[in-house]
N, C-alpha and C. Protein backbone atom coordinates (compact mmCIF):
# COMPACT_ATOMS: atom_id res chain seq x y z
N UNK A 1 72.63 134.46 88.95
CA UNK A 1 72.02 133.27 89.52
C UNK A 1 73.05 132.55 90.39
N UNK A 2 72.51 131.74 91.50
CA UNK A 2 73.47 131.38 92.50
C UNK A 2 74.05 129.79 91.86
N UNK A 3 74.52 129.34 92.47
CA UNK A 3 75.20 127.96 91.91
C UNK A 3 74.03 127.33 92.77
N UNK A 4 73.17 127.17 93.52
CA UNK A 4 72.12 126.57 94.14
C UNK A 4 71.11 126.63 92.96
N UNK A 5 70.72 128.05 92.91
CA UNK A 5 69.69 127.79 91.56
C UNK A 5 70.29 126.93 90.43
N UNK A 6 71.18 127.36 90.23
CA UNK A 6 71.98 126.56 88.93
C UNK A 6 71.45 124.62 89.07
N UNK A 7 71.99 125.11 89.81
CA UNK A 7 71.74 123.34 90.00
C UNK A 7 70.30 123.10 90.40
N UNK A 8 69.34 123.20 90.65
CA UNK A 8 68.25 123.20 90.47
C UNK A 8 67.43 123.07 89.78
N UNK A 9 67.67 124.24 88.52
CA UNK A 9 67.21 124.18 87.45
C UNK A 9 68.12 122.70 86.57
N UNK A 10 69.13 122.22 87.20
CA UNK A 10 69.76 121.06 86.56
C UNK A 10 68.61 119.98 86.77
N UNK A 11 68.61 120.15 88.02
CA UNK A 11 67.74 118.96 88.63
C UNK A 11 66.26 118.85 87.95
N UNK A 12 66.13 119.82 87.39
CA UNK A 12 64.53 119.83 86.38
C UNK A 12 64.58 118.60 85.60
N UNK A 13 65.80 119.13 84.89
CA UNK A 13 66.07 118.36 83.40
C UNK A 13 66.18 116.98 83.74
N UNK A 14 67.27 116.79 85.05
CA UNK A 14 67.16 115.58 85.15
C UNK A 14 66.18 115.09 85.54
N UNK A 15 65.25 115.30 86.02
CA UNK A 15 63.67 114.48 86.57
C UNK A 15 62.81 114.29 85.65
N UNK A 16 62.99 114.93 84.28
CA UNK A 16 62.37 115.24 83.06
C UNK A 16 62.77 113.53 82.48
N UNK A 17 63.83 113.34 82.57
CA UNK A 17 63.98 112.02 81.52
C UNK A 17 64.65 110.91 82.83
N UNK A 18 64.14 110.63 84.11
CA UNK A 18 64.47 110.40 85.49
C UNK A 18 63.76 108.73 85.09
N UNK A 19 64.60 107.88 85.15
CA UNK A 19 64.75 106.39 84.77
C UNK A 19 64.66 104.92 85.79
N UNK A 20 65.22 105.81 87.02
CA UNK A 20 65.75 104.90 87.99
C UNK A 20 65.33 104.76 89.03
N UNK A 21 63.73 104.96 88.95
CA UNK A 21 62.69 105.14 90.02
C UNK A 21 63.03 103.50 90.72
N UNK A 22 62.93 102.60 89.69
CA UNK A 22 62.78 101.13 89.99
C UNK A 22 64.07 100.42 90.95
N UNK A 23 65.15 100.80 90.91
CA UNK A 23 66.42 100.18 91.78
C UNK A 23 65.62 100.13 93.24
N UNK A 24 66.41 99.13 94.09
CA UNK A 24 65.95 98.38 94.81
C UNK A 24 67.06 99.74 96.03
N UNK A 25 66.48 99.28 97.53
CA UNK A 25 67.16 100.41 98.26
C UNK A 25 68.44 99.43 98.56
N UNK A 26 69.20 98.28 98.62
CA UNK A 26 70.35 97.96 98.95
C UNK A 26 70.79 97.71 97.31
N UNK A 27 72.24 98.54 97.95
CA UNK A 27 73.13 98.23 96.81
C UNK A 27 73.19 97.21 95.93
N UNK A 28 73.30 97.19 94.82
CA UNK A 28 73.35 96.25 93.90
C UNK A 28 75.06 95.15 94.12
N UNK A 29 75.67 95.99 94.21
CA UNK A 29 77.38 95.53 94.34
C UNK A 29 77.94 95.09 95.44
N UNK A 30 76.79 95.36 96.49
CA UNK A 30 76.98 95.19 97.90
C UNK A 30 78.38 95.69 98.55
N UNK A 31 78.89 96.72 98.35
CA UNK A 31 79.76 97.72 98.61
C UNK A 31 79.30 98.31 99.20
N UNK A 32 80.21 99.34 100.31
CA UNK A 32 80.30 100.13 100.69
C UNK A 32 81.60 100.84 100.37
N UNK A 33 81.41 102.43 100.43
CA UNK A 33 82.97 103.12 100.20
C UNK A 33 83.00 104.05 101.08
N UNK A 34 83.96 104.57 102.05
CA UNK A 34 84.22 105.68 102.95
C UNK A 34 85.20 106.56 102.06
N UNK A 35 85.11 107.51 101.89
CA UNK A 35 85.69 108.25 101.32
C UNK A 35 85.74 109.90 101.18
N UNK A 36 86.76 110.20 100.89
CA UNK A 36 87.18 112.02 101.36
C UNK A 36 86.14 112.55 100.39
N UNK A 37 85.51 114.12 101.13
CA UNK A 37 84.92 115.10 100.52
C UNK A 37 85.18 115.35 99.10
N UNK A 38 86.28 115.34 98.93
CA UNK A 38 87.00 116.09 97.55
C UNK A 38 86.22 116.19 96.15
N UNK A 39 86.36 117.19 95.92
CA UNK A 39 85.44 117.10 94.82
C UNK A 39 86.34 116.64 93.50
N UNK A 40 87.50 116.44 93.58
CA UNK A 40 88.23 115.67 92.40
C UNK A 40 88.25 114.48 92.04
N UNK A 41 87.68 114.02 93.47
CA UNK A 41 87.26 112.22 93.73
C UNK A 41 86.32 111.80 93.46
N UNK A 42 85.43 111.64 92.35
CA UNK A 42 84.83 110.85 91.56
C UNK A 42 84.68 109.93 91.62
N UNK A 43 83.90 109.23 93.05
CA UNK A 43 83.87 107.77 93.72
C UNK A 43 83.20 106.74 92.39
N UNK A 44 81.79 107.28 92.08
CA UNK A 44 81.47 106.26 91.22
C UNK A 44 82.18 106.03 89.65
N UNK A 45 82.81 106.70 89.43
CA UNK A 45 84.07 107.21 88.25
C UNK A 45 85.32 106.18 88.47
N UNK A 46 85.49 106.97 89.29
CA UNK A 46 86.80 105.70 89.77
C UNK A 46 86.84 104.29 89.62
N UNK A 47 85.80 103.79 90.11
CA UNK A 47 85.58 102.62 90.94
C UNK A 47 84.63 101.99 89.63
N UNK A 48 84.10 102.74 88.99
CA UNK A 48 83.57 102.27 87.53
C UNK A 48 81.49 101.52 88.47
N UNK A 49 81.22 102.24 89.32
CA UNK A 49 80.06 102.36 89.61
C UNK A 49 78.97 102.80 88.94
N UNK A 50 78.05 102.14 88.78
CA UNK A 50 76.48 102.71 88.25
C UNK A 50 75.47 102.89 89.86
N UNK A 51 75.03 103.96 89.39
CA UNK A 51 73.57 104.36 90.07
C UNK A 51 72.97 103.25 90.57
N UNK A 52 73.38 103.06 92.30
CA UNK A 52 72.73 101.82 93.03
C UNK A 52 73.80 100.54 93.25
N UNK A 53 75.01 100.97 92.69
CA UNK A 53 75.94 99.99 92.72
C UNK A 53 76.17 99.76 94.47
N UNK A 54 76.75 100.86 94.74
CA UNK A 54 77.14 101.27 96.20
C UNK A 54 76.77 101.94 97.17
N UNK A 55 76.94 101.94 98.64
CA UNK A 55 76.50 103.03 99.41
C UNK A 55 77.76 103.86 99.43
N UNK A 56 77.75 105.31 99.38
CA UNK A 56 78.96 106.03 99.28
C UNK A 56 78.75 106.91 100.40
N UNK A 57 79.76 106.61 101.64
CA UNK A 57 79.94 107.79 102.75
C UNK A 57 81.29 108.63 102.38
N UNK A 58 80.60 109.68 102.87
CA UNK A 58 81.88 110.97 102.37
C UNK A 58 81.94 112.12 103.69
N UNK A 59 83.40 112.22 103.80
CA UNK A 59 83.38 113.40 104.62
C UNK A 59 85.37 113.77 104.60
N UNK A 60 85.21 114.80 105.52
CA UNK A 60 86.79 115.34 105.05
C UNK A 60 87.52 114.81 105.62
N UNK A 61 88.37 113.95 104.88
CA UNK A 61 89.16 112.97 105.14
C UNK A 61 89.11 111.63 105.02
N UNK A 62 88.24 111.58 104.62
CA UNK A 62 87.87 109.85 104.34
C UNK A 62 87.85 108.83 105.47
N UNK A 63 87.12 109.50 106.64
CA UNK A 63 87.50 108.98 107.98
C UNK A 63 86.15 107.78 108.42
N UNK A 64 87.04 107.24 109.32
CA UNK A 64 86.11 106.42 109.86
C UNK A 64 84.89 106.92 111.48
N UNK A 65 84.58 107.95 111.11
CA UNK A 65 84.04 108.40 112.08
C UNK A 65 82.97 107.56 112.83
N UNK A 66 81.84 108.44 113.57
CA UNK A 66 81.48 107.48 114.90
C UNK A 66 80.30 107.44 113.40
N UNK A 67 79.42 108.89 112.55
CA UNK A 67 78.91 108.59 111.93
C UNK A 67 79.04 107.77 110.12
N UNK A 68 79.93 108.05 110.11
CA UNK A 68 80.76 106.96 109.39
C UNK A 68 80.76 105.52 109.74
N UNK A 69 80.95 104.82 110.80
CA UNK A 69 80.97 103.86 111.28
C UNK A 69 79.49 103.24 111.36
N UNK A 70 78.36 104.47 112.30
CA UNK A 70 76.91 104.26 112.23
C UNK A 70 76.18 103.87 110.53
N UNK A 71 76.91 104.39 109.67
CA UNK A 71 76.26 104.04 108.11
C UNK A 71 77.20 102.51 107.80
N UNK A 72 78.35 102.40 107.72
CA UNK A 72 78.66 101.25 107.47
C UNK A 72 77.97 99.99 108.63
N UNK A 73 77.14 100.13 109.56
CA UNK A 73 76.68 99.24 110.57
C UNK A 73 75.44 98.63 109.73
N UNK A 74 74.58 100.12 109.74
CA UNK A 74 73.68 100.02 108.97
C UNK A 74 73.51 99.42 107.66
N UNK A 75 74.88 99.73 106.76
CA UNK A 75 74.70 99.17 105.49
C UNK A 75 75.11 97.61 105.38
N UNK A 76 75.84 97.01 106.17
CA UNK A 76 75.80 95.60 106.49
C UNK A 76 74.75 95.19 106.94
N UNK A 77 74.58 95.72 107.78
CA UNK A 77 73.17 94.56 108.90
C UNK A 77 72.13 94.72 108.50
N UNK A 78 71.17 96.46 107.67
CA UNK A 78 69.85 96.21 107.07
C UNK A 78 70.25 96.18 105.70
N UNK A 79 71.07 96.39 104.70
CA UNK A 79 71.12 96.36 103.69
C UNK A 79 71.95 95.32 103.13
N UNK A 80 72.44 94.65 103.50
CA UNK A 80 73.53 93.78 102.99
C UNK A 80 74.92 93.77 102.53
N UNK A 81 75.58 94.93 102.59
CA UNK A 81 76.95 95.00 101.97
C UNK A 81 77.46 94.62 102.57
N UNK A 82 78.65 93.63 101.82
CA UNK A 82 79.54 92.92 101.62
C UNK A 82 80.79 92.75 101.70
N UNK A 83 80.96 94.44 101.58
CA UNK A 83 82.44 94.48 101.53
C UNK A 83 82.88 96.11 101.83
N UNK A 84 83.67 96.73 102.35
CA UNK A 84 83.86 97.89 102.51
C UNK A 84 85.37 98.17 101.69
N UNK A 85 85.28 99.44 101.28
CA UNK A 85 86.81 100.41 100.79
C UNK A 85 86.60 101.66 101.48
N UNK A 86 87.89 102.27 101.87
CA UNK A 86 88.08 103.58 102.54
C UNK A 86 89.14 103.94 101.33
N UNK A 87 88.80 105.22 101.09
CA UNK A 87 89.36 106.06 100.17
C UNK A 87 89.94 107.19 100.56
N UNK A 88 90.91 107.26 100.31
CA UNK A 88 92.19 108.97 100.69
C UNK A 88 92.56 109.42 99.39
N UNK A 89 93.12 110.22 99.44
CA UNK A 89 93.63 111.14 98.13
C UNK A 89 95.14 111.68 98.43
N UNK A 90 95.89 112.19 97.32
CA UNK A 90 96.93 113.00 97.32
C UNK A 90 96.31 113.93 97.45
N UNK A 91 97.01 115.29 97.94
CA UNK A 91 97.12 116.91 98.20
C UNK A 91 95.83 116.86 98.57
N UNK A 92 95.64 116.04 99.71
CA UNK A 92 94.67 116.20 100.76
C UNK A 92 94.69 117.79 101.72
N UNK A 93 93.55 118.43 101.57
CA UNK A 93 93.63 119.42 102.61
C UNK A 93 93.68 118.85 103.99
N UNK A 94 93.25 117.79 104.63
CA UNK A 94 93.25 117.84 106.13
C UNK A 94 94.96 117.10 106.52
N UNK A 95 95.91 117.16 105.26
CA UNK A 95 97.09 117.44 105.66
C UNK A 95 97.68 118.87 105.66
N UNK A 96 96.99 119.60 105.78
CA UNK A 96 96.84 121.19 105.57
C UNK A 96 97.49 121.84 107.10
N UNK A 97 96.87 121.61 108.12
CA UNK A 97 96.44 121.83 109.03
C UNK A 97 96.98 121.42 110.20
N UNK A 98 96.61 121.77 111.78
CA UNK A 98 96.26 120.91 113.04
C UNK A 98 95.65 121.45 113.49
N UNK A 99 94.90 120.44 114.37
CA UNK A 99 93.34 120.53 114.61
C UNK A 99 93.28 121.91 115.58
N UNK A 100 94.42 121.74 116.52
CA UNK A 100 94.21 122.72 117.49
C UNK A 100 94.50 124.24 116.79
N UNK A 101 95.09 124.50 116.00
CA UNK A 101 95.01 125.87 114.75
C UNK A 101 94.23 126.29 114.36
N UNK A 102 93.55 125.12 113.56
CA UNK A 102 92.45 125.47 113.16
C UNK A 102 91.44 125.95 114.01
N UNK A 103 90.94 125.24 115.05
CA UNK A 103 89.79 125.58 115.99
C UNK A 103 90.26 127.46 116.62
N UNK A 104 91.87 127.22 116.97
CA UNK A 104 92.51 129.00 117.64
C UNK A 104 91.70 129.75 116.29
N UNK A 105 91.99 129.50 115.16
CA UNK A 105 91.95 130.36 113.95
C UNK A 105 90.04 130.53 113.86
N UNK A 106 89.28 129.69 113.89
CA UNK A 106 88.00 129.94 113.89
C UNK A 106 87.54 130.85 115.20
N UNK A 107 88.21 130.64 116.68
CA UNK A 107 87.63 131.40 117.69
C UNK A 107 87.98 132.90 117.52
N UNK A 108 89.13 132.95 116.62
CA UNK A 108 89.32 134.33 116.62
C UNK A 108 88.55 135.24 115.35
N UNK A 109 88.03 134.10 114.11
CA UNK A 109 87.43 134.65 113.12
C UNK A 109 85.97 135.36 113.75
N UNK A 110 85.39 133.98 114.58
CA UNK A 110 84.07 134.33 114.60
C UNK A 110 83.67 135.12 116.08
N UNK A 111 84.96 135.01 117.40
CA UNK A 111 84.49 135.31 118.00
C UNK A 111 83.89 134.42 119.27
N UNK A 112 84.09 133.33 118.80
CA UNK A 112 82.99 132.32 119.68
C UNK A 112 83.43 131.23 119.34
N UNK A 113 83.94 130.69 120.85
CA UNK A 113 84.17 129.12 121.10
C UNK A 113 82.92 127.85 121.18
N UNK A 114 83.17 126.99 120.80
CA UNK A 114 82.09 125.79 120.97
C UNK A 114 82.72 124.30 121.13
N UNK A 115 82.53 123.57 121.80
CA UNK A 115 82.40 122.35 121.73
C UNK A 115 82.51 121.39 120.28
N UNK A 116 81.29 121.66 119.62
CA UNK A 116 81.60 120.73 118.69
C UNK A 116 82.01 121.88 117.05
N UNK A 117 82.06 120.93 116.69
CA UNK A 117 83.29 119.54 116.41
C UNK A 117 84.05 119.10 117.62
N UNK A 118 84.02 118.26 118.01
CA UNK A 118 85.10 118.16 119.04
C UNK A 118 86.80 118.53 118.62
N UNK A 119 86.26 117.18 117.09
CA UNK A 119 88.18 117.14 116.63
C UNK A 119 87.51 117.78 115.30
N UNK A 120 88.65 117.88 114.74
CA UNK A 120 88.51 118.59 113.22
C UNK A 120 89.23 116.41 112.62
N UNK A 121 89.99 116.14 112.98
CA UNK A 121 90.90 114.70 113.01
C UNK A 121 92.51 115.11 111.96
N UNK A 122 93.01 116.02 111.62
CA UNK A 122 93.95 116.79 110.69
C UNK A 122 94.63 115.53 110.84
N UNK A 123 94.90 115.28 109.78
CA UNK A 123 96.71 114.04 109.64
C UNK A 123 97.91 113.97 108.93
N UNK A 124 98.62 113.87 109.37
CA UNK A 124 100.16 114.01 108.37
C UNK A 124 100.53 113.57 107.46
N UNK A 125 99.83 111.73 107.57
CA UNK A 125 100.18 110.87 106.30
C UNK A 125 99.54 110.38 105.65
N UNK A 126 99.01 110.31 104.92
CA UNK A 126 97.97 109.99 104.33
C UNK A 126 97.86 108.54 104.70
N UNK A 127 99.27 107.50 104.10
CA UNK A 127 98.96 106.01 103.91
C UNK A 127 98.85 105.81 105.53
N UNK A 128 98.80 106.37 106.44
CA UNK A 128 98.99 106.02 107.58
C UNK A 128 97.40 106.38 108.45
N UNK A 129 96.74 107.49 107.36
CA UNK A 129 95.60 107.56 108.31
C UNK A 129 94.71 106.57 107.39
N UNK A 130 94.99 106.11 106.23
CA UNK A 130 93.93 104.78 105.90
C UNK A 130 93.93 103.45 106.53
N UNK A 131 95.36 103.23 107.18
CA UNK A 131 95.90 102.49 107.95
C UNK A 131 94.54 102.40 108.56
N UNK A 132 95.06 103.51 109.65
CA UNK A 132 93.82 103.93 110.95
C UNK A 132 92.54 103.85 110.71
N UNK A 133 91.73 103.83 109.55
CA UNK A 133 90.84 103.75 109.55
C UNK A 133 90.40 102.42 109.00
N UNK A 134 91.08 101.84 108.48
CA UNK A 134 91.04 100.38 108.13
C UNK A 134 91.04 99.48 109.70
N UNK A 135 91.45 99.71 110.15
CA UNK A 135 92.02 99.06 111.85
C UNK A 135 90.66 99.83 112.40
N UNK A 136 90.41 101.33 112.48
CA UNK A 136 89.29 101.51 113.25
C UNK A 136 87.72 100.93 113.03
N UNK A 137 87.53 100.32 111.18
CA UNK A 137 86.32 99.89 110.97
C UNK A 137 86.55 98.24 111.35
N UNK A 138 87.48 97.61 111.42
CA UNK A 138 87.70 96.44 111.33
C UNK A 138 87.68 95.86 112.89
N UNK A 139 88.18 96.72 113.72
CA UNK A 139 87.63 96.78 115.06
C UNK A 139 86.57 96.78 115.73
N UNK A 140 85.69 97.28 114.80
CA UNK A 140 84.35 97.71 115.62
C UNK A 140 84.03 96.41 116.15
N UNK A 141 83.42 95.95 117.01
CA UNK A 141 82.47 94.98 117.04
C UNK A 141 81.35 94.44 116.50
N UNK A 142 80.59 95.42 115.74
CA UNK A 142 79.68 95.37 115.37
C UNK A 142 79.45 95.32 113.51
N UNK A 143 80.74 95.49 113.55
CA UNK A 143 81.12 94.96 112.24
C UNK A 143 82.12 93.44 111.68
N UNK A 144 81.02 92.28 111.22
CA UNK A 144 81.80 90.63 111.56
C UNK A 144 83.39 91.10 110.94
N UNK A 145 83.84 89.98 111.49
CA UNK A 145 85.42 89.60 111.20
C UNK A 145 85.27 89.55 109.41
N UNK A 146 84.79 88.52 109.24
CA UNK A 146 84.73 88.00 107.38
C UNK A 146 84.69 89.41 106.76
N UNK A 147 84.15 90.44 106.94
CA UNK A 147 83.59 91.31 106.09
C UNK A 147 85.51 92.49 105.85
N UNK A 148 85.49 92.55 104.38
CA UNK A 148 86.74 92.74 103.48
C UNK A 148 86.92 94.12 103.92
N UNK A 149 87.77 94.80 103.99
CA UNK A 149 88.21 96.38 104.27
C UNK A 149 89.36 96.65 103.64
N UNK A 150 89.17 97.32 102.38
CA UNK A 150 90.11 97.26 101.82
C UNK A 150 90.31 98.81 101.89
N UNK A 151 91.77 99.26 101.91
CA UNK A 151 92.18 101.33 101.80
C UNK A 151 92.64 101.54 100.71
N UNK A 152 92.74 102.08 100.42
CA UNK A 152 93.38 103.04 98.70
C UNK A 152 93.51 104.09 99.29
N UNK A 153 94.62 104.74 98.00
CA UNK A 153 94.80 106.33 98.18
C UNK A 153 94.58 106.24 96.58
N UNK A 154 94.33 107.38 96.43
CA UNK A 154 93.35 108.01 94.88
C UNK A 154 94.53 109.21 95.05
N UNK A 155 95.21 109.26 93.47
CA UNK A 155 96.17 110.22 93.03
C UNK A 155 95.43 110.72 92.38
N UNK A 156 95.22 112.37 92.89
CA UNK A 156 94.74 113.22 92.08
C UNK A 156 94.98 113.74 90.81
N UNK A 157 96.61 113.52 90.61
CA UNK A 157 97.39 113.88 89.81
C UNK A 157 97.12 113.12 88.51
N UNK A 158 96.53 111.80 88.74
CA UNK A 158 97.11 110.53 87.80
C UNK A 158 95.56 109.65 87.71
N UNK A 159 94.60 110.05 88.51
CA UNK A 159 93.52 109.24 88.63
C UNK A 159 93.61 107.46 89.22
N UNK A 160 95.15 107.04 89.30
CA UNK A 160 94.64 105.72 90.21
C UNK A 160 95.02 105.50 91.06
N UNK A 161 94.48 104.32 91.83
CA UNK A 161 94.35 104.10 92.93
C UNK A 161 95.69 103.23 93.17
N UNK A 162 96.16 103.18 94.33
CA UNK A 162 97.29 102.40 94.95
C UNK A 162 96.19 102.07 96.36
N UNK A 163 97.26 99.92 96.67
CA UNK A 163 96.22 99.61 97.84
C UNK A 163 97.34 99.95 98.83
N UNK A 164 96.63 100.87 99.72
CA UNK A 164 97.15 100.33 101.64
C UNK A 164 96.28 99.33 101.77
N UNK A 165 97.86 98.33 102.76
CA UNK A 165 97.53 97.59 103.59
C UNK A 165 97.28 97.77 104.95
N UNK A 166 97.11 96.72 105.71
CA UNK A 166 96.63 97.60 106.99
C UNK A 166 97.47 97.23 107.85
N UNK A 167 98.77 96.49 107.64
CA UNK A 167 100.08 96.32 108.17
C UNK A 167 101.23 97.32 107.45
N UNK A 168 101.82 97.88 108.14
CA UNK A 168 102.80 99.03 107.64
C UNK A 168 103.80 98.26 106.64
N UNK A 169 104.09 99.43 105.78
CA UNK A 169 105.13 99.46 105.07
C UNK A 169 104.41 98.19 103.54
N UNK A 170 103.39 98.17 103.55
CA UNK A 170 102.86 97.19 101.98
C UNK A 170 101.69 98.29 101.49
N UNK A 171 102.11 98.72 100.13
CA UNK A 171 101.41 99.31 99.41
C UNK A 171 101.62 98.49 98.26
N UNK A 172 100.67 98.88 97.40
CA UNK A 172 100.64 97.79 95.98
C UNK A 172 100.21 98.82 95.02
């Protein structure tokens, strides 16, 4: 059986004793979290979240992308959140890498160049690309001044969180 079925047949059980029809569609906590793919990162774990607490965007790297940016717009202006966190990790894969490698290494796997992805976004430092993405959501325009942006990095090793600031050299 595939790990798709697997989980499928999970999804039975859970719809079988399925509780939480009633939560409202904006977050309860009025949070938002940007945060890396990783499957070691256990956003609502971490952060000590229940079902409906938060809106949780995820992708590799914990970036502030254009669609990243489009859900945190959204989750302020029709839903109400309140406050944003961007989340990074130790022994991050997209410190693995550079972008332009990676893309040589796929044209030669598959054969065939493309456009998108444009960037893959690969980074060196971790506390430095939460930096960047703290500064890139806090920039937007379309996201008010008042509204909180706070970065963490999440130790895989150790499970907690340390804060970036979004001025160099202050971690807490």
């Amino acid at each position: 059986m595939s790990v798709t079925e697997e989980t499928i047949k999970a999804n039975v059980i859970y719809a079988q004793n399925f509780a939480l029809g009633h939560l409202p569609m904006p977050p309860a906590r009025k949070l938002a979290v940007v945060a890396c793919m990783d499957a070691r990162l256990m956003v609502d774990r971490v952060l000590g979240l229940e079902t409906g607490d938060a809106h949780i965007i995820r992708n590799a790297g914990g970036l502030a992308t254009d669609d990243a940016l489009r859900s945190l717009i959204i989750s302020h202006h029709l839903l109400g959140t309140q406050e944003f966190i961007i989340i990074n990790h130790t022994d991050c894969g997209m410190l693995t890498f550079k972008d332009e490698d990676l893309r040589t290494k796929l044209q030669q796997q598959t054969g065939t160049a493309t456009d998108t992805p444009a960037h893959f976004h690969a980074f060196s430092d971790v506390e430095e690309n939460v930096r960047q993405q703290i500064e890139k959501v806090k920039g937007h325009p379309w996201i008010p001044r008042q509204i909180p942006v706070r970065g963490f990095i999440y130790d895989v090793g150790t499970g907690r969180l340390s804060e970036v600031h979004a001025s160099h050299g202050q971690t807490g």
